[in-house]
Protein backbone atom coordinates (compact mmCIF):
# COMPACT_ATOMS: atom_id res chain seq x y z
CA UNK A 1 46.74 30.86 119.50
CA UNK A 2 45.65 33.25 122.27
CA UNK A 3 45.62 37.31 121.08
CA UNK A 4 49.31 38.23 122.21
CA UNK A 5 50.65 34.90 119.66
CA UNK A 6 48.28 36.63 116.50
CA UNK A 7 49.52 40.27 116.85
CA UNK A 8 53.53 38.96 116.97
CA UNK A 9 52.46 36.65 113.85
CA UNK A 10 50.71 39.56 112.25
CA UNK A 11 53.90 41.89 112.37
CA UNK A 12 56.36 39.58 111.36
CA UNK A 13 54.10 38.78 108.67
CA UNK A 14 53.84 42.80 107.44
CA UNK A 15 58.36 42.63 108.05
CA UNK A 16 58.51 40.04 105.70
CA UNK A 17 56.03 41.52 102.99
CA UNK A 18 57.66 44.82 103.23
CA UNK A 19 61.20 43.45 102.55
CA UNK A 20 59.73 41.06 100.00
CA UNK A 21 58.60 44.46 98.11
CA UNK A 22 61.46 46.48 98.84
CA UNK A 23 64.02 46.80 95.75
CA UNK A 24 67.40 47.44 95.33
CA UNK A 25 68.36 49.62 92.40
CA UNK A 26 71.98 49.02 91.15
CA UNK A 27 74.82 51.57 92.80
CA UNK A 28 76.10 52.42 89.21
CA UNK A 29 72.52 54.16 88.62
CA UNK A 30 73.66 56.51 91.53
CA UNK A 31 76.50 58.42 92.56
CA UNK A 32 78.62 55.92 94.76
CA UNK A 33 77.92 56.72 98.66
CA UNK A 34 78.18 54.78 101.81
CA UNK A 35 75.11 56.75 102.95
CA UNK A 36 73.24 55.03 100.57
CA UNK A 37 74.38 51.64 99.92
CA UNK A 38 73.68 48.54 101.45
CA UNK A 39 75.93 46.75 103.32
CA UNK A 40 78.03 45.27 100.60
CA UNK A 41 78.40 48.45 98.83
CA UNK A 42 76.87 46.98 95.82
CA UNK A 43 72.84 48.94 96.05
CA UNK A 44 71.08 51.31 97.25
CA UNK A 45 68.08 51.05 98.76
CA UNK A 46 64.79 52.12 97.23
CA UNK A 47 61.17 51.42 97.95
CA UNK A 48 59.07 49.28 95.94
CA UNK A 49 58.45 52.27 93.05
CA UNK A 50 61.67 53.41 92.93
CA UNK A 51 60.51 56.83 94.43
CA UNK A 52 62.41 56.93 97.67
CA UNK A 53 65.66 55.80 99.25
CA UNK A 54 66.51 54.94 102.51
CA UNK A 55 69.40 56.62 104.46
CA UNK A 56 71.75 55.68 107.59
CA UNK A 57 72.02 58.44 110.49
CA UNK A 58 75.22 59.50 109.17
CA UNK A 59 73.61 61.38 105.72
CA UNK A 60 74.92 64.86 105.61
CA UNK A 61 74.07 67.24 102.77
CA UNK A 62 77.47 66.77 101.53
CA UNK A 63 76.48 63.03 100.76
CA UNK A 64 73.75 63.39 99.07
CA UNK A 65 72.43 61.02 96.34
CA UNK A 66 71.48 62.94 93.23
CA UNK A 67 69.50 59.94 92.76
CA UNK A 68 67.51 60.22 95.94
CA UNK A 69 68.00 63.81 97.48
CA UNK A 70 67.99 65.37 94.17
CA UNK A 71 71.68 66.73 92.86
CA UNK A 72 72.29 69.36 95.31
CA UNK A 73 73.08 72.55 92.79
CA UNK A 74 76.24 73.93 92.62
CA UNK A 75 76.58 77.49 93.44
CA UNK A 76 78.53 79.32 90.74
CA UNK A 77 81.72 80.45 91.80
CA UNK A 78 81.45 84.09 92.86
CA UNK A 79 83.24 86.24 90.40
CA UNK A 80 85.84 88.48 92.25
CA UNK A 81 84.99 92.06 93.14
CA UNK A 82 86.24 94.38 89.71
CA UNK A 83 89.70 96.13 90.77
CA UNK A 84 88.53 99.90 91.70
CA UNK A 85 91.10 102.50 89.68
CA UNK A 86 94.07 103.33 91.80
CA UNK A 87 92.39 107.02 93.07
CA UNK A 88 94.37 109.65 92.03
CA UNK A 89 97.22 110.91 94.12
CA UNK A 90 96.62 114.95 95.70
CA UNK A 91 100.26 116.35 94.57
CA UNK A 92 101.05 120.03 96.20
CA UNK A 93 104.67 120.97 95.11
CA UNK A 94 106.05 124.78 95.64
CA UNK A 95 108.84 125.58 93.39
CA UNK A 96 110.73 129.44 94.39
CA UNK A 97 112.50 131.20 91.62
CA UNK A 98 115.24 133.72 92.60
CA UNK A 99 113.99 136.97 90.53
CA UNK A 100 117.42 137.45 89.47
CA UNK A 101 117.22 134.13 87.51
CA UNK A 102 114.16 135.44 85.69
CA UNK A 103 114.89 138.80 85.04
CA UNK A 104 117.45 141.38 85.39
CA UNK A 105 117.40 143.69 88.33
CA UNK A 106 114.71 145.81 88.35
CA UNK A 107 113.07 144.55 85.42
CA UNK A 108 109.83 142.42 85.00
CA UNK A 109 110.65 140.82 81.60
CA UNK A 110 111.43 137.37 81.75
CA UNK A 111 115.21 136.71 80.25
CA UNK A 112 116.22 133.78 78.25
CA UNK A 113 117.95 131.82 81.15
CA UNK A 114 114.28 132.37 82.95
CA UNK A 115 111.85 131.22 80.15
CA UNK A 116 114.21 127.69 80.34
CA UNK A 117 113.58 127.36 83.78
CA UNK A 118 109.59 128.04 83.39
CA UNK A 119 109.56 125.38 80.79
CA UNK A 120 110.69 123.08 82.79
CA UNK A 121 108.23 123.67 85.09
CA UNK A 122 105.72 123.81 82.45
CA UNK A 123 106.98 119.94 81.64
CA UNK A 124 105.79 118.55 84.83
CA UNK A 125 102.50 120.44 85.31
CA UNK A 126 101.36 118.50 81.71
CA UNK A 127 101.62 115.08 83.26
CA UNK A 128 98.57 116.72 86.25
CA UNK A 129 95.53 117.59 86.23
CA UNK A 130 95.82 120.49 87.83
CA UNK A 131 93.70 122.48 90.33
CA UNK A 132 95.44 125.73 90.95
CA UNK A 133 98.55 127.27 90.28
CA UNK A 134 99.55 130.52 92.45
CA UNK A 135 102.56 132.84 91.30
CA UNK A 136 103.44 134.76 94.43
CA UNK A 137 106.13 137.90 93.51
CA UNK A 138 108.30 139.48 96.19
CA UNK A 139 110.97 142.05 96.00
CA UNK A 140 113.81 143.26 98.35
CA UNK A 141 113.56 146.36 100.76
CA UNK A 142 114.80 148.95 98.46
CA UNK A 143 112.95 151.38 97.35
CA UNK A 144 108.92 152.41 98.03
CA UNK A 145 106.15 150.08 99.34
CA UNK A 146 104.23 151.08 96.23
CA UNK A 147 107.18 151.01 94.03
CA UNK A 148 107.70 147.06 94.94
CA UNK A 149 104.11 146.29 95.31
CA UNK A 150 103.82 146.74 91.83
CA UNK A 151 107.07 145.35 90.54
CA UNK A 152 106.18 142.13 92.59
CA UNK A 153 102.92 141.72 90.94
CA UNK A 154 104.11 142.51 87.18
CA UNK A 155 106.91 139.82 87.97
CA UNK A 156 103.84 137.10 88.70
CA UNK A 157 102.05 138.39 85.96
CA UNK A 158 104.94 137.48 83.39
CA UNK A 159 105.59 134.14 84.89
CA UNK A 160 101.56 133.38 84.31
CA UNK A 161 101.90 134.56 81.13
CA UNK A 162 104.46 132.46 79.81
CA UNK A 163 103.23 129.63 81.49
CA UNK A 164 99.83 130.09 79.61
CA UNK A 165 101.70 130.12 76.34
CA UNK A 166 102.76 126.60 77.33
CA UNK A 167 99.47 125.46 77.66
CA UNK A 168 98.50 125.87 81.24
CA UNK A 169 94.83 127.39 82.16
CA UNK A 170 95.09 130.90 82.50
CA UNK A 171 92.01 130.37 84.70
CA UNK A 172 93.86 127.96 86.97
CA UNK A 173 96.82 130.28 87.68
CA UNK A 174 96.23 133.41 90.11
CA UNK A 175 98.72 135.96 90.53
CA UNK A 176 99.60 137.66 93.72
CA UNK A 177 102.66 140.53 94.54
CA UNK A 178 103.85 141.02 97.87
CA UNK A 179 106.52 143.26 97.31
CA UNK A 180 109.34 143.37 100.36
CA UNK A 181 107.20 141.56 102.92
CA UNK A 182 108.14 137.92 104.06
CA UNK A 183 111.75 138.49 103.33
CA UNK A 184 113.86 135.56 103.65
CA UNK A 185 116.84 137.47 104.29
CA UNK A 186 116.98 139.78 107.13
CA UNK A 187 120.62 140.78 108.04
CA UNK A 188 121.99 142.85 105.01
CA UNK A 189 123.07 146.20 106.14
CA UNK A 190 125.81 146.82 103.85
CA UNK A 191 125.88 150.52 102.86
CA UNK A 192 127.32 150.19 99.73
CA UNK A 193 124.54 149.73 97.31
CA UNK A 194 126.04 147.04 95.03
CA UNK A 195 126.83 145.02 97.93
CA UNK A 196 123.73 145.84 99.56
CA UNK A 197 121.76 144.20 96.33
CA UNK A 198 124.10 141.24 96.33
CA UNK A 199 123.25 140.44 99.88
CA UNK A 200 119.30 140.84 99.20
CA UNK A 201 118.69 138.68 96.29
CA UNK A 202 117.34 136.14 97.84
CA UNK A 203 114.25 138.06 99.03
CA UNK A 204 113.96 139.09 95.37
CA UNK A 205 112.20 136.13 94.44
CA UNK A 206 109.44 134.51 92.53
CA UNK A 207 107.35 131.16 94.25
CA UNK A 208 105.05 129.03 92.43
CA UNK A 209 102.87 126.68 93.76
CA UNK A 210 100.83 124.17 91.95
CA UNK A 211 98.61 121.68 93.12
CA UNK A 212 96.65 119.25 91.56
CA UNK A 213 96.03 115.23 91.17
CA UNK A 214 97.83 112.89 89.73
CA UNK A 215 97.08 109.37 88.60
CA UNK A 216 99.21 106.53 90.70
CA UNK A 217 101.70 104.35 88.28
């Protein structure tokens, strides 16, 4: 047998041993896979201790054997992100008064009718939390800059007042009187005085703004 006949016998020779100790472990011991199996579907293929399997080229990790590969772990599900708190909605609202609905002319005492239409008012600030509320006075052009400076101011001054008795923050409301500037109504020349005050009581008004957050429903 020259040297070329002894190395073909010696290799055939090592094929058959290996085969001879190769074992097949029963599918049932393993998670069923084509990957794995041999070609009846009925083993898979392990090495002579049962340490190692043998795979086909089409093993992906989503095939694995937990047998052979080890179980691949399963990732616990990610728990969804917690819900954030709706943010609370910035509310600005402006509400103007016409003086003559809060108190009679001339006067800076607030009249029944007047203290209904503050608590009101009062009603919806409870539901904010609020930031600032600004009571802005004005009067109409009759009579002295001085005169209506300080009527405008007193007439603020009363509306914070009562509102603080219903429970707003005195230290959230601020008070301003601008007397018979920023008139609203600019064309009453009527020179009888009764008239005169009829046509100018718009500008003899009271304006409250309040602003604040509010939580969204």
């Amino acid at each position: 047998m020259n040297k070329f006949s002894k190395l073909a016998f010696i290799a055939a020779t090592a094929v058959v041993a290996a085969s001879a100790s190769a074992q097949s472990v029963p599918a049932s011991r393993q998670a069923t896979n084509d990957n794995w199996v041999n070609g009846t579907g009925e083993y898979v293929w392990m090495n002579g201790t049962n340490e190692l399997c043998w795979r086909d080229a089409f093993w992906t990790p989503a095939t694995a054997n937990a047998k052979c590969d080890g179980a691949l772990v399963a990732q616990a599900p990610t728990p969804p992100a917690p819900v954030a708190p709706a943010a609370p909605e910035i509310t600005s609202q402006k509400v103007t008064y016409q003086a003559d609905s809060l108190f009679d002319f001339d006067k800076a005492y607030l009249k029944p009718a007047g203290k209904e239409k503050l608590d009101d008012l009062a009603t919806k600030i409870e539901g904010m939390n609020v930031e600032v509320v600004v009571a802005t006075g004005y009067t109409d052009k009759i009579g002295s800059d001085k005169y209506n400076d300080r009527l405008s101011l007193r007439r603020a001054q009363a509306v914070k007042s009562y509102l603080v008795s219903k429970g707003v923050p005195a230290n959230k409301i601020y008070t301003e009187g601008k007397g018979k500037r920023n008139p609203v109504k600019t064309d009453c020349n009527q020179k009888n005085r009764k008239a005169l005050i009829a046509c100018l009581a718009p500008n003899r008004r009271v304006e409250v703004e309040v602003v604040g957050t509010q939580n969204k429903q």
